[in-house]
N, C-alpha and C. Protein backbone atom coordinates (compact mmCIF):
# COMPACT_ATOMS: atom_id res chain seq x y z
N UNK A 1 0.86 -1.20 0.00
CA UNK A 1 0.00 0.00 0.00
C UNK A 1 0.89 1.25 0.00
N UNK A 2 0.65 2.13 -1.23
CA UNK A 2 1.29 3.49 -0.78
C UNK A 2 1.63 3.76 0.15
N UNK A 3 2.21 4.77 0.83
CA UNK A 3 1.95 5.81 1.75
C UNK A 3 1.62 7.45 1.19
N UNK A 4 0.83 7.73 1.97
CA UNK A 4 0.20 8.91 1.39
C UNK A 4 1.31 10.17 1.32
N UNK A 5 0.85 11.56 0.40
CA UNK A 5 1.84 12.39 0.76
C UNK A 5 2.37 13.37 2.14
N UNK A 6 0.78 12.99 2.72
CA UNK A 6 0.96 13.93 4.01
C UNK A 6 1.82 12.97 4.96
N UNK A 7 2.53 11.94 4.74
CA UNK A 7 2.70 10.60 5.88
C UNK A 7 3.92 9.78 4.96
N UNK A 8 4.79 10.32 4.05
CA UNK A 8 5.73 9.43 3.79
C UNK A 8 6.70 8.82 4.98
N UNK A 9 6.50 7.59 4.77
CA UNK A 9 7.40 6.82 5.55
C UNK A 9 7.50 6.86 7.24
N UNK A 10 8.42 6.27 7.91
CA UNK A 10 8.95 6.47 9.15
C UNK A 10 9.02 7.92 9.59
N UNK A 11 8.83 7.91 11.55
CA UNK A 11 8.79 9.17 11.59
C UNK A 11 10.16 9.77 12.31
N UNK A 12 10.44 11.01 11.99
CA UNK A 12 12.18 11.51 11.61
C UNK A 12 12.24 12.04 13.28
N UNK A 13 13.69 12.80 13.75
CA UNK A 13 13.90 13.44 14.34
C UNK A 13 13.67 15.25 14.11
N UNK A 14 13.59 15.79 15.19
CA UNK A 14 13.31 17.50 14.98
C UNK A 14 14.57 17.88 14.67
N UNK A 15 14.64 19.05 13.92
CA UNK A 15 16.02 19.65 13.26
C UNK A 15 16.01 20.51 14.43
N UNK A 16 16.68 21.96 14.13
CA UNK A 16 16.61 23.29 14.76
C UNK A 16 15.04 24.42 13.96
N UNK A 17 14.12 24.14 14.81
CA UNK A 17 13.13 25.06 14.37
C UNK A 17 13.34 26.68 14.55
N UNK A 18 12.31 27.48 13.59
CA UNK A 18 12.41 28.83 13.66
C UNK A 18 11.12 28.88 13.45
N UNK A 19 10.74 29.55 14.56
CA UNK A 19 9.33 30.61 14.99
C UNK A 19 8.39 30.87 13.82
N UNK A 20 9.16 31.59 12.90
CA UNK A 20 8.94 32.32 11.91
C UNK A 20 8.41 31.15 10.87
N UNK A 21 8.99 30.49 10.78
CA UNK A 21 8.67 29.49 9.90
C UNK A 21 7.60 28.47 9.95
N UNK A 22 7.14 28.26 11.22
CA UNK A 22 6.31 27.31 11.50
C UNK A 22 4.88 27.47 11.26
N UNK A 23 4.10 27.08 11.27
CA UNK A 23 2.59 27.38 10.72
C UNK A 23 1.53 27.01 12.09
N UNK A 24 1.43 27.98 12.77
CA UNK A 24 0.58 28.04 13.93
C UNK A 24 -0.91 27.95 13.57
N UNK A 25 -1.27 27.29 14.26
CA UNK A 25 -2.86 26.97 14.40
C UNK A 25 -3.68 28.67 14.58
N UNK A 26 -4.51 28.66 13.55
CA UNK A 26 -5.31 29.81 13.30
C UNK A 26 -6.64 30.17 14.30
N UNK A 27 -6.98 28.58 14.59
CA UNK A 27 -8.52 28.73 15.27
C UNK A 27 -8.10 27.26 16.61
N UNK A 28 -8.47 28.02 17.68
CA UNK A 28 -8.04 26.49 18.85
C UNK A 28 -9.75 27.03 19.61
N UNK A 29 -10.03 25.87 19.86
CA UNK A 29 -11.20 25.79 20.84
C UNK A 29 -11.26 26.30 22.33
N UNK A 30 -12.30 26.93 22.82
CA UNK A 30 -12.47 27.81 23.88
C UNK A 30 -12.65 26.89 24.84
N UNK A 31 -13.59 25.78 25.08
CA UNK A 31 -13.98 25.08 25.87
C UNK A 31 -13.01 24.20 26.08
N UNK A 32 -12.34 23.07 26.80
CA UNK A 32 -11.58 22.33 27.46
C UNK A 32 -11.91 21.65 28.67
N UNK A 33 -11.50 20.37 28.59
CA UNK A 33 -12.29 19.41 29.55
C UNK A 33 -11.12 18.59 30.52
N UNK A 34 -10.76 18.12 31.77
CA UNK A 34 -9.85 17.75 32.41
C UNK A 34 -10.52 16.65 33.26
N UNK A 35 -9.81 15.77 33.04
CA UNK A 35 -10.43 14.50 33.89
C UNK A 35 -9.17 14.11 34.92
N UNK A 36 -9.40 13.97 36.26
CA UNK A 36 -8.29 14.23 37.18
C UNK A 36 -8.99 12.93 38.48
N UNK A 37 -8.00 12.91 38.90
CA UNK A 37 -8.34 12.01 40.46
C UNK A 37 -8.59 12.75 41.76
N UNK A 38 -9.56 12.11 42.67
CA UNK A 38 -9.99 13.15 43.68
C UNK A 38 -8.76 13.60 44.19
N UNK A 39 -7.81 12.81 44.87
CA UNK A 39 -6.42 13.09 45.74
C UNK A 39 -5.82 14.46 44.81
N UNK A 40 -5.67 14.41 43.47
CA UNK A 40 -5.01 15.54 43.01
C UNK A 40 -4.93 16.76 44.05
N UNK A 41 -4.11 17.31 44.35
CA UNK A 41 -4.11 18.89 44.98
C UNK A 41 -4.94 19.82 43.87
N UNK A 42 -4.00 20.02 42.79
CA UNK A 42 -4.44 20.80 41.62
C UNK A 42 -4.88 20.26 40.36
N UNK A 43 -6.29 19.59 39.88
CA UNK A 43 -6.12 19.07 38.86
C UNK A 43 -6.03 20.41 37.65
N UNK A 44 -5.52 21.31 37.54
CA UNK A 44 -4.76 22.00 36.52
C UNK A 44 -3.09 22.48 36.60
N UNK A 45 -3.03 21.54 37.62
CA UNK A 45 -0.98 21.97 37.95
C UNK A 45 -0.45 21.65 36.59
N UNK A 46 0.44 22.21 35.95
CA UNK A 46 0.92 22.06 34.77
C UNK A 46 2.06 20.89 35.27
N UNK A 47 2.55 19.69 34.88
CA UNK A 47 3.50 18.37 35.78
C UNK A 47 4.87 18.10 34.74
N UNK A 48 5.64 17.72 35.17
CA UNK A 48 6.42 17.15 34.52
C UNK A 48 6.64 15.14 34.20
N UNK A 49 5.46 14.92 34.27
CA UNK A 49 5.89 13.54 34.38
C UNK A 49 5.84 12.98 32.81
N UNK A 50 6.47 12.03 32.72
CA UNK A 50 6.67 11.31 31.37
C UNK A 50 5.79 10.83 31.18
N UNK A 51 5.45 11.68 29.77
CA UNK A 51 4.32 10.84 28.83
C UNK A 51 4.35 11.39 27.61
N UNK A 52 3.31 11.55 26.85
CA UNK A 52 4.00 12.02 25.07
C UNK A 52 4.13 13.43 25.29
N UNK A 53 4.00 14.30 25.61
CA UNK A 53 4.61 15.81 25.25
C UNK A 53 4.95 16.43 27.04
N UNK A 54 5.52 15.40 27.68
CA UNK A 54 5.67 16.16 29.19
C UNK A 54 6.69 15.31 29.36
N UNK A 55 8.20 15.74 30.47
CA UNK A 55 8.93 15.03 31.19
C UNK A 55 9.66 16.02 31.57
N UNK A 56 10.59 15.11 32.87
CA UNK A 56 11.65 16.00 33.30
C UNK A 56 12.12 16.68 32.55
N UNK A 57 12.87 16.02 31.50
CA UNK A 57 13.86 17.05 30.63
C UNK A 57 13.37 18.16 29.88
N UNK A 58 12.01 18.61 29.57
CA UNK A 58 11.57 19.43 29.38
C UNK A 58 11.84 21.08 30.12
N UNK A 59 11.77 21.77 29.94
CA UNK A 59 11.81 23.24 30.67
C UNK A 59 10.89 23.79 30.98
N UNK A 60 9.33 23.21 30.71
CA UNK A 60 7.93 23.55 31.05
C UNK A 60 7.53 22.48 31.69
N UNK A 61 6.42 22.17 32.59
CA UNK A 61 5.57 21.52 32.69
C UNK A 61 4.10 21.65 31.68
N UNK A 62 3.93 20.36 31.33
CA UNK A 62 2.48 20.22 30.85
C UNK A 62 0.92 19.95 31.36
N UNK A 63 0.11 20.30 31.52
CA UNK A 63 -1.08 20.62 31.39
C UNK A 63 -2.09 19.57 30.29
N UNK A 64 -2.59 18.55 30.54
CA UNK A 64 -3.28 17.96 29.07
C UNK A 64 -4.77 18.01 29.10
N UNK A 65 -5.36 18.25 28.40
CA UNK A 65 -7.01 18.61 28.07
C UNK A 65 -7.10 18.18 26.43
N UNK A 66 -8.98 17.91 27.41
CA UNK A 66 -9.79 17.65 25.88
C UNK A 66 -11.10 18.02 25.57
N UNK A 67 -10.75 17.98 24.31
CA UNK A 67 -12.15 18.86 23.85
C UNK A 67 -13.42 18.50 23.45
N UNK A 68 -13.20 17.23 24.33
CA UNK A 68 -14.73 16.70 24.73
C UNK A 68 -14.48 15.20 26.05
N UNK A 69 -15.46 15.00 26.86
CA UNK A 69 -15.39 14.50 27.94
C UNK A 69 -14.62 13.08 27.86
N UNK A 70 -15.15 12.68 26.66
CA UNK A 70 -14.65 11.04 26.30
C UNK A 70 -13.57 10.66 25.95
N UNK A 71 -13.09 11.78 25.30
CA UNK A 71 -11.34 11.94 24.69
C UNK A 71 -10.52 12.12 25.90
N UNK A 72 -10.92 12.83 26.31
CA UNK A 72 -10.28 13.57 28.62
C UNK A 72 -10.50 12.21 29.15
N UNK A 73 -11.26 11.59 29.17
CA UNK A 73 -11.37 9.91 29.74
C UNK A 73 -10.43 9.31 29.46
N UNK A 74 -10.68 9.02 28.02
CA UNK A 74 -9.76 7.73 27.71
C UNK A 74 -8.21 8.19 27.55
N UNK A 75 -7.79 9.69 27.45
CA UNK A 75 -6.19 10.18 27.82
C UNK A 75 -5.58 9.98 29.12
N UNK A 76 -6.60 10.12 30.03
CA UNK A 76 -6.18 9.63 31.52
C UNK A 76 -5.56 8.78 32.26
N UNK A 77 -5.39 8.74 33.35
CA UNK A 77 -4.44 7.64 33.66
C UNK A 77 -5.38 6.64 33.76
N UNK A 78 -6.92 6.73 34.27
CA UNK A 78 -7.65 5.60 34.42
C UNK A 78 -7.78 4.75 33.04
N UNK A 79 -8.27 5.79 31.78
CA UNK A 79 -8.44 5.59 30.59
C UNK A 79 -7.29 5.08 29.64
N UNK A 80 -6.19 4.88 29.94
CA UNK A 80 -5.00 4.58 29.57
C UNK A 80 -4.90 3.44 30.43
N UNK A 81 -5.36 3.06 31.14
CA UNK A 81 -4.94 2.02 31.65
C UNK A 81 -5.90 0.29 31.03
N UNK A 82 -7.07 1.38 30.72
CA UNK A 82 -7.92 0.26 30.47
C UNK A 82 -8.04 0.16 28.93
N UNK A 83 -6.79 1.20 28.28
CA UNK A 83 -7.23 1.12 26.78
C UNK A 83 -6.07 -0.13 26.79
N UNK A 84 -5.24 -0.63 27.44
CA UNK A 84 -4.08 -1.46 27.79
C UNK A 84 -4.10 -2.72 27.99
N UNK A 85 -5.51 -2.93 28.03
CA UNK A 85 -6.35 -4.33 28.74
C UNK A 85 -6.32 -5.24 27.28
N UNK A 86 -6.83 -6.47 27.39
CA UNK A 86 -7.47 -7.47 26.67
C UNK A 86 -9.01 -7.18 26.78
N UNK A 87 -9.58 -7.45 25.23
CA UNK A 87 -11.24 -6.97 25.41
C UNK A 87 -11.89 -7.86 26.40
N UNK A 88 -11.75 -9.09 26.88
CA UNK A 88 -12.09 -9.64 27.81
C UNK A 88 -11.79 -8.94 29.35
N UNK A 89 -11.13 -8.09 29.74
CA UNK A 89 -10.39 -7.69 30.62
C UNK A 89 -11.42 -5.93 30.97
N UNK A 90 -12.24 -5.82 29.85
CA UNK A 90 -12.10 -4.57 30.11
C UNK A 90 -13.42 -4.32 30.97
N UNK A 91 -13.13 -4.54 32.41
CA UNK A 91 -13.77 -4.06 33.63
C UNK A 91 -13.02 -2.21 34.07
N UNK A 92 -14.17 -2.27 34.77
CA UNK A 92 -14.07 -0.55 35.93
C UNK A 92 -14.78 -0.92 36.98
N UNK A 93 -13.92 -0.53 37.78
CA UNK A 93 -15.04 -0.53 39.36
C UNK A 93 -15.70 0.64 39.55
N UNK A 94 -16.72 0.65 40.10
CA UNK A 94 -17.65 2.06 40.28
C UNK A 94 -16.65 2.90 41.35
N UNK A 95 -16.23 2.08 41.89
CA UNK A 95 -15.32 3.20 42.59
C UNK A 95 -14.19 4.00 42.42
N UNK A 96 -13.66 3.79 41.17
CA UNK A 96 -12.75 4.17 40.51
C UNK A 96 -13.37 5.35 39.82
N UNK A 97 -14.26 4.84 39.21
CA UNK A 97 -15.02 6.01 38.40
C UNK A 97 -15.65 7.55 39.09
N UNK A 98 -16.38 6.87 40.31
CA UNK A 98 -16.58 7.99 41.67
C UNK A 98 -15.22 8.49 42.05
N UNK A 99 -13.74 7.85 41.65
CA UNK A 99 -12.91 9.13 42.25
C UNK A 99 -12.36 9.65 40.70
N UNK A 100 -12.72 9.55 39.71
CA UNK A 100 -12.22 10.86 38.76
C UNK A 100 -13.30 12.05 38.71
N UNK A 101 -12.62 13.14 38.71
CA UNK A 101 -13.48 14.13 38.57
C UNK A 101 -13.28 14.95 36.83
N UNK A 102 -14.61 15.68 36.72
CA UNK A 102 -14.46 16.11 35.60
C UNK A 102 -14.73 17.30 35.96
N UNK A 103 -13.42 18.00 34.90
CA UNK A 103 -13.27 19.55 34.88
C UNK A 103 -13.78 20.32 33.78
N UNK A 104 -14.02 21.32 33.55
CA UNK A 104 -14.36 22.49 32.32
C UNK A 104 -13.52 23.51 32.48
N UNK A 105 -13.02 24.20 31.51
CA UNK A 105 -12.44 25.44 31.52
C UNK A 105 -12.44 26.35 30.33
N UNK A 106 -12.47 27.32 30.28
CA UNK A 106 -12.34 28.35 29.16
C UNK A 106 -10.89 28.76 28.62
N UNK A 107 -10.19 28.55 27.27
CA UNK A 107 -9.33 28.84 26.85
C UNK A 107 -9.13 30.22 26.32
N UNK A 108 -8.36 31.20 26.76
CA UNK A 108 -8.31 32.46 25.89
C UNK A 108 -6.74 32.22 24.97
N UNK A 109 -7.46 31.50 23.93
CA UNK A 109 -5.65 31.44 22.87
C UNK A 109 -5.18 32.69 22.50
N UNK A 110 -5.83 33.71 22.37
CA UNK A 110 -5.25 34.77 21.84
C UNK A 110 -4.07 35.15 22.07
N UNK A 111 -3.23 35.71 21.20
CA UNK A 111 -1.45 35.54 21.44
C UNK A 111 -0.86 34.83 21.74
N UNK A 112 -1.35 33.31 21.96
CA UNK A 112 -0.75 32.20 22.17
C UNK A 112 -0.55 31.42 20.76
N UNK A 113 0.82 30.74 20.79
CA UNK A 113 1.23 29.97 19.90
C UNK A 113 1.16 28.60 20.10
N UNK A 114 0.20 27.72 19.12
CA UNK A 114 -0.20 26.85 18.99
C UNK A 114 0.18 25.47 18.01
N UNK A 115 0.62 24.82 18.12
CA UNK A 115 1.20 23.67 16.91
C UNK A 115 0.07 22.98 16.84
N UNK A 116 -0.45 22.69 15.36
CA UNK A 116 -1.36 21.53 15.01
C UNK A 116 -0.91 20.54 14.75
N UNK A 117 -0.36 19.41 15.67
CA UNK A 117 -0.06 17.94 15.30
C UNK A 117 -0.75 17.32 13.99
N UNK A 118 -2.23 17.76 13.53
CA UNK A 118 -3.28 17.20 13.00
C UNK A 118 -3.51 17.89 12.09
N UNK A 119 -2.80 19.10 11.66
CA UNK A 119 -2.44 19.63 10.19
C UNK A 119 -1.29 19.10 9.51
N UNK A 120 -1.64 18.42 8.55
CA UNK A 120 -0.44 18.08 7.60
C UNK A 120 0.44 19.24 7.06
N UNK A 121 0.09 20.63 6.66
CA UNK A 121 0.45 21.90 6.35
C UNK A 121 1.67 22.15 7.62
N UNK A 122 1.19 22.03 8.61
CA UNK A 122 1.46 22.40 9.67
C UNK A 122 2.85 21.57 10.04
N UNK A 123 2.71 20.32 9.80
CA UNK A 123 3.66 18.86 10.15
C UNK A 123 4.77 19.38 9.16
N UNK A 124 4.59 20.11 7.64
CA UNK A 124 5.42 19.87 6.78
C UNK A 124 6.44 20.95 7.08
N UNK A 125 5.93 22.07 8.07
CA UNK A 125 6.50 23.65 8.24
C UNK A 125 7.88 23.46 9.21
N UNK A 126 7.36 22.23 9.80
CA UNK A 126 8.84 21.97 10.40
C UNK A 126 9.38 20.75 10.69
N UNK A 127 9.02 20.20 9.08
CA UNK A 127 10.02 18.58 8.71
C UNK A 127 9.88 17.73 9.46
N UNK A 128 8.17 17.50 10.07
CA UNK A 128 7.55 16.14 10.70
C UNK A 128 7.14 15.34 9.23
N UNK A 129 7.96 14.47 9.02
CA UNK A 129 7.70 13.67 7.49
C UNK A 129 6.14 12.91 7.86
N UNK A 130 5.66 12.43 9.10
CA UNK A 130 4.86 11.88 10.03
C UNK A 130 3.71 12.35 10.60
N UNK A 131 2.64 12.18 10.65
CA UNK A 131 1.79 12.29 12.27
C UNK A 131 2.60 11.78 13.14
N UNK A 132 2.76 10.49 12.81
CA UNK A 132 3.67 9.38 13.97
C UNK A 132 4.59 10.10 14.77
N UNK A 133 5.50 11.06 14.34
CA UNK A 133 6.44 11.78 14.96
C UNK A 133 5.47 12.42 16.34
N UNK A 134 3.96 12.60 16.48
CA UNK A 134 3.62 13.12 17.29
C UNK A 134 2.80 11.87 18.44
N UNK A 135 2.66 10.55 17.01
CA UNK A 135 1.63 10.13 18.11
C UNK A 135 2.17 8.34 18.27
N UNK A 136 3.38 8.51 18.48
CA UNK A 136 3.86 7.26 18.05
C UNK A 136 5.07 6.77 19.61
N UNK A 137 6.23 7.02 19.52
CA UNK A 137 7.19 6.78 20.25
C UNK A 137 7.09 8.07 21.26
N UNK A 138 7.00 7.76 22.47
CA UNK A 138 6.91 9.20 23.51
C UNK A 138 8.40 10.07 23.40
N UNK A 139 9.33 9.33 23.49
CA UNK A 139 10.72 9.31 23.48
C UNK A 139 10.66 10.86 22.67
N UNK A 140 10.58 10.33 21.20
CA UNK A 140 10.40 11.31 19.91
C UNK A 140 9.26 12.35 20.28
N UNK A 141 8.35 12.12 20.26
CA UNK A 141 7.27 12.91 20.67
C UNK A 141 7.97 13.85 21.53
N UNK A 142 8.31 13.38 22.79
CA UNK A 142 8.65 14.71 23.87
C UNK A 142 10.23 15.69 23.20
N UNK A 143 10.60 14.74 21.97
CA UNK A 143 11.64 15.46 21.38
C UNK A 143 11.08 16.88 20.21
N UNK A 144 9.95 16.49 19.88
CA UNK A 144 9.27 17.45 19.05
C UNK A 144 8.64 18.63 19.86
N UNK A 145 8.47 17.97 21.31
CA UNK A 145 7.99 19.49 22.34
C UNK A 145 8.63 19.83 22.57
N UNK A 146 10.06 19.28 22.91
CA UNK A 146 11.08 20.60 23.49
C UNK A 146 11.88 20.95 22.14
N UNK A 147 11.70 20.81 21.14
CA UNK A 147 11.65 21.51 19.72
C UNK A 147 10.86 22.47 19.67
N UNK A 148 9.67 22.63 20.05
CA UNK A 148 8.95 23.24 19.69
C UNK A 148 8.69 24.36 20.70
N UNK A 149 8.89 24.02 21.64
CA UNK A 149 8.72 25.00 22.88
C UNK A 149 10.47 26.14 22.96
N UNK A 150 11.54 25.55 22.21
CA UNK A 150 12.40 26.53 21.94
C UNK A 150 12.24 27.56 21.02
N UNK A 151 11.42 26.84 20.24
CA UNK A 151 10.41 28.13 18.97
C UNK A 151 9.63 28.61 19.61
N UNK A 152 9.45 28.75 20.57
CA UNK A 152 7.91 29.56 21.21
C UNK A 152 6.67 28.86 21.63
N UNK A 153 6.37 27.70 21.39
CA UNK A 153 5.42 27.01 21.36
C UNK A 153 4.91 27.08 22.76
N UNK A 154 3.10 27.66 22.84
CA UNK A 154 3.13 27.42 23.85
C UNK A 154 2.05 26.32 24.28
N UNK A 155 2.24 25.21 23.03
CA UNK A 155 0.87 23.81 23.36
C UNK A 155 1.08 23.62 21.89
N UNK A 156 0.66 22.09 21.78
CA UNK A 156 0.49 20.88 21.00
C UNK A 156 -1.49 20.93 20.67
N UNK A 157 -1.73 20.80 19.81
CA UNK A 157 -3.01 20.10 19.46
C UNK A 157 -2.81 18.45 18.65
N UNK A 158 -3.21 17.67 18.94
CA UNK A 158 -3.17 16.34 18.92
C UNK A 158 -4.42 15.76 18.77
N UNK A 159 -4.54 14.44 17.84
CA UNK A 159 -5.50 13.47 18.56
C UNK A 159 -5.22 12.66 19.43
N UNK A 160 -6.49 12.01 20.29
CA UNK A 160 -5.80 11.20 21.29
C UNK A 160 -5.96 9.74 20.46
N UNK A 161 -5.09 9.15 20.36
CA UNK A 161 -4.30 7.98 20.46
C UNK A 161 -5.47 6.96 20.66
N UNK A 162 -6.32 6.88 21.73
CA UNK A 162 -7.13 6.33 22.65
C UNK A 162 -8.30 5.25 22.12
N UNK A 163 -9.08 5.23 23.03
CA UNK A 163 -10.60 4.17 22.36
C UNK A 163 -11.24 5.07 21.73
N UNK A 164 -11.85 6.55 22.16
CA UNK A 164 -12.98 7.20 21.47
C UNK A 164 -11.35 8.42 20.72
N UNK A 165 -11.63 8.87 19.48
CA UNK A 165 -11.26 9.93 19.44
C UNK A 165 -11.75 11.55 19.68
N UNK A 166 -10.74 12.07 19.36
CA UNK A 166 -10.85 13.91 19.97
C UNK A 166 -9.77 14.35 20.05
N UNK A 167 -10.44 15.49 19.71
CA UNK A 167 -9.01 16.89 19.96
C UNK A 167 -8.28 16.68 21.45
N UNK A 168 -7.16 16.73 21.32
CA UNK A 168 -6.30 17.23 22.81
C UNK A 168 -5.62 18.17 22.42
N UNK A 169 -5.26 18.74 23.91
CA UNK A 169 -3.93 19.88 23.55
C UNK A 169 -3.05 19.57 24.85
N UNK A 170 -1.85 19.54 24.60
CA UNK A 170 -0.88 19.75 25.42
C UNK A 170 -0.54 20.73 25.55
N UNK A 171 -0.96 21.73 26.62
CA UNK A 171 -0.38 22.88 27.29
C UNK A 171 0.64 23.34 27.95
N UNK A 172 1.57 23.95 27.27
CA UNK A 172 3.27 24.39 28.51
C UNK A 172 2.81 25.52 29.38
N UNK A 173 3.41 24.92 30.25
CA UNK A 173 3.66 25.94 30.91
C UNK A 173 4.35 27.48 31.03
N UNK A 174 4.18 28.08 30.22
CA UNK A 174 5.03 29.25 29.53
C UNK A 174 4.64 30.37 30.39
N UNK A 175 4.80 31.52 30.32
CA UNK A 175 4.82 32.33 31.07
C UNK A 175 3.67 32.93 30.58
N UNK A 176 3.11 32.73 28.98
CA UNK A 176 2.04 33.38 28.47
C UNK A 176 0.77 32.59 28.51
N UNK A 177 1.31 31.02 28.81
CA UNK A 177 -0.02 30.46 28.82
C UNK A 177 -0.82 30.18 30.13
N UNK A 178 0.36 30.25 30.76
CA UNK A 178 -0.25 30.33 32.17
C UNK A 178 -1.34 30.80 33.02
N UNK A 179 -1.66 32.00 32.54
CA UNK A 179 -2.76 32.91 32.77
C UNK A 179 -3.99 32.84 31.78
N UNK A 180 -4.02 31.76 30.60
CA UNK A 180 -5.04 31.67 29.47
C UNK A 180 -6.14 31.00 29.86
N UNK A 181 -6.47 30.33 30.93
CA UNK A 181 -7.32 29.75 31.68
C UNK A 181 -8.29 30.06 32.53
N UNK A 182 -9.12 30.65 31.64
CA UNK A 182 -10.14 31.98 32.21
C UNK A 182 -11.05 31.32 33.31
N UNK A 183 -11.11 30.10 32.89
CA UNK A 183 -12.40 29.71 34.23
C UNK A 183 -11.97 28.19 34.44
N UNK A 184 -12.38 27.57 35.99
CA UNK A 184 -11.85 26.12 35.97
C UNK A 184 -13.35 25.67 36.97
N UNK A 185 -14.08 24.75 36.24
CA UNK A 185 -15.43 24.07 36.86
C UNK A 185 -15.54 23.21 36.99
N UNK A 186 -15.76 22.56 38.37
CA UNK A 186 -15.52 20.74 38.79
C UNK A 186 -17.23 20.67 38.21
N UNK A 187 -17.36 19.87 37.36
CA UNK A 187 -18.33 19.00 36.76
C UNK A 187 -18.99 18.39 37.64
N UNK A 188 -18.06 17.24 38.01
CA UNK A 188 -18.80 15.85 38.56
C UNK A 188 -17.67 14.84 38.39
N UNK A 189 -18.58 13.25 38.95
CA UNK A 189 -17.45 12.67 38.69
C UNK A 189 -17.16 11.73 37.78
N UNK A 190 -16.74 10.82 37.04
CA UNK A 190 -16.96 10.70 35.52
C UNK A 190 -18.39 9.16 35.96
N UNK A 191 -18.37 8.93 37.04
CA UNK A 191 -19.59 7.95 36.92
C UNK A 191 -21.10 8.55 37.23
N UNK A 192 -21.02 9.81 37.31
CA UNK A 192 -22.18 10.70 37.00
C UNK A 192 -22.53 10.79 35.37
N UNK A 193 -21.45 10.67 34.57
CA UNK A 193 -21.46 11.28 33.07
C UNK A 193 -22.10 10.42 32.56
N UNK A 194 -23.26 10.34 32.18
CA UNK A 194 -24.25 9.21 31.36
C UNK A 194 -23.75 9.01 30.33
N UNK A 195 -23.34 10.34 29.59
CA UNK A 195 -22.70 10.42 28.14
C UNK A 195 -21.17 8.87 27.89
N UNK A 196 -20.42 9.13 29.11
CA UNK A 196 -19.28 8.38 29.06
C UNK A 196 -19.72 7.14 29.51
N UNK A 197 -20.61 6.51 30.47
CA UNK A 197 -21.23 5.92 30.43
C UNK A 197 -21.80 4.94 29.46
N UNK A 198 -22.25 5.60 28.64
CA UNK A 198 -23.26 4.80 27.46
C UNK A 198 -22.21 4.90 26.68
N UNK A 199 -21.10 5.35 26.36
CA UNK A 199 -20.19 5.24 25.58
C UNK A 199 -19.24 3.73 25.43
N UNK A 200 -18.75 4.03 27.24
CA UNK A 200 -18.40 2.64 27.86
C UNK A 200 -18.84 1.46 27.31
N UNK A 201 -20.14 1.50 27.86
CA UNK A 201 -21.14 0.22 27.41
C UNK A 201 -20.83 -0.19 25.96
N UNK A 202 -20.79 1.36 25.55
CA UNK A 202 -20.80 0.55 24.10
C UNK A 202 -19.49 0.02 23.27
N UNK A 203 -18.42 0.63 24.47
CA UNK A 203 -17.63 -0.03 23.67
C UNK A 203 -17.02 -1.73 24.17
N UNK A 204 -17.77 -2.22 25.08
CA UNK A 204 -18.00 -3.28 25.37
C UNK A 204 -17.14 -3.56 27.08
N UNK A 205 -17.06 -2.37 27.80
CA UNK A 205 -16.86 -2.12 29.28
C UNK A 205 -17.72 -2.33 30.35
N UNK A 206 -17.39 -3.10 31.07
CA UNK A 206 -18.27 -3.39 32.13
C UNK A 206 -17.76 -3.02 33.27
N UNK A 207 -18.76 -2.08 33.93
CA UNK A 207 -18.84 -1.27 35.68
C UNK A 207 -18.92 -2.56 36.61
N UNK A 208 -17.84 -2.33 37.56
CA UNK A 208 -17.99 -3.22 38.63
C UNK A 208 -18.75 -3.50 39.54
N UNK A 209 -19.23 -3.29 40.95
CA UNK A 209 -19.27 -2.86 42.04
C UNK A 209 -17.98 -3.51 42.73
N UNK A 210 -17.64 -2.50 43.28
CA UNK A 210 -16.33 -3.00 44.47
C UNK A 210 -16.76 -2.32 46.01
């Protein structure tokens, strides 16, 4: 089978990017969704822990959201854990579900610089031969954020990887984005969400009692 033109081949390493050159996302979504565990202190602390666009070696901490409830699920640590399973395997205990909480928040992007993982235009502006380069090896991946965050970058738009798809964004911690987070609203907790719920079900998940 071919490979297409937006996706030739294997995905490369980041060169030395320039600001100027890169092709920033024109339009990013206002609304944003965070699915977090009760214990969290802050479920919007921007973290450094390893995963595709966050780690120590980074110079920001990241922030990850989605732009709809089911995508924020299945990016999670709960939701990542069970996208990991055998389809026979794929139980939740209700009590697990009663401790994630779901967040809302308002994005003000304005003057913020944005990378579209999910523009091919965008991939070609700074010699991602790949999507894969974004959604493939974390290793590479977190090599394309601290590429990108030396250009200014202040967040990733991505799909998630996951069971349901959706927009994500990986948010740095920058000095400009920091303050873009106009409002932060505890929802509920994701076994309130009928929506994720009937989603579950359907994708053949079964709620425990524990």
């Amino acid at each position: 089978m071919p490979t297409s033109v937006d996706d030739p081949g294997r995905p490369n390493s980041p060169g030395r990017l320039t600001a100027k050159n890169i092709r920033w996302a024109e339009k990013v979504p206002a609304r944003w969704w965070r699915n977090s565990h009760t214990q969290n202190g802050d479920a919007f602390a921007f973290t450094k822990i390893a995963a595709r666009f966050s780690g120590p070696g980074l110079s920001h901490g990241t922030l990850y959201l989605g732009a709809n409830r089911i995508a924020c699920f299945w990016e999670s640590g709960l939701g990542r854990d069970l996208n990991s399973r055998m389809p026979d395997e794929l139980t939740i205990a209700e009590s697990d579900l009663k401790d994630r909480f779901e967040f809302s928040t308002t994005l003000k992007a304005s003057g913020l610089k944005f990378f579209n993982a999910t523009d091919a235009a965008a991939r070609r502006s700074v010699g991602a031969k790949t999507s894969a380069c974004f959604s493939a090896d974390h290793a590479l991946a977190r090599s394309w954020a601290a590429a990108l965050i030396i250009a200014g970058a202040d967040g990733i738009l991505y799909e998630s990887t996951r069971q349901s798809p959706g927009l994500c964004l990986a948010l740095f911690g920058t000095a400009a984005a920091k303050g873009c987070l106009l409002s932060r609203k505890k929802v509920g907790s994701a076994y309130d969400d009928a929506e994720l719920l009937a989603q579950l079900f359907a994708e053949g998940v079964s709620i425990i009692s524990a």
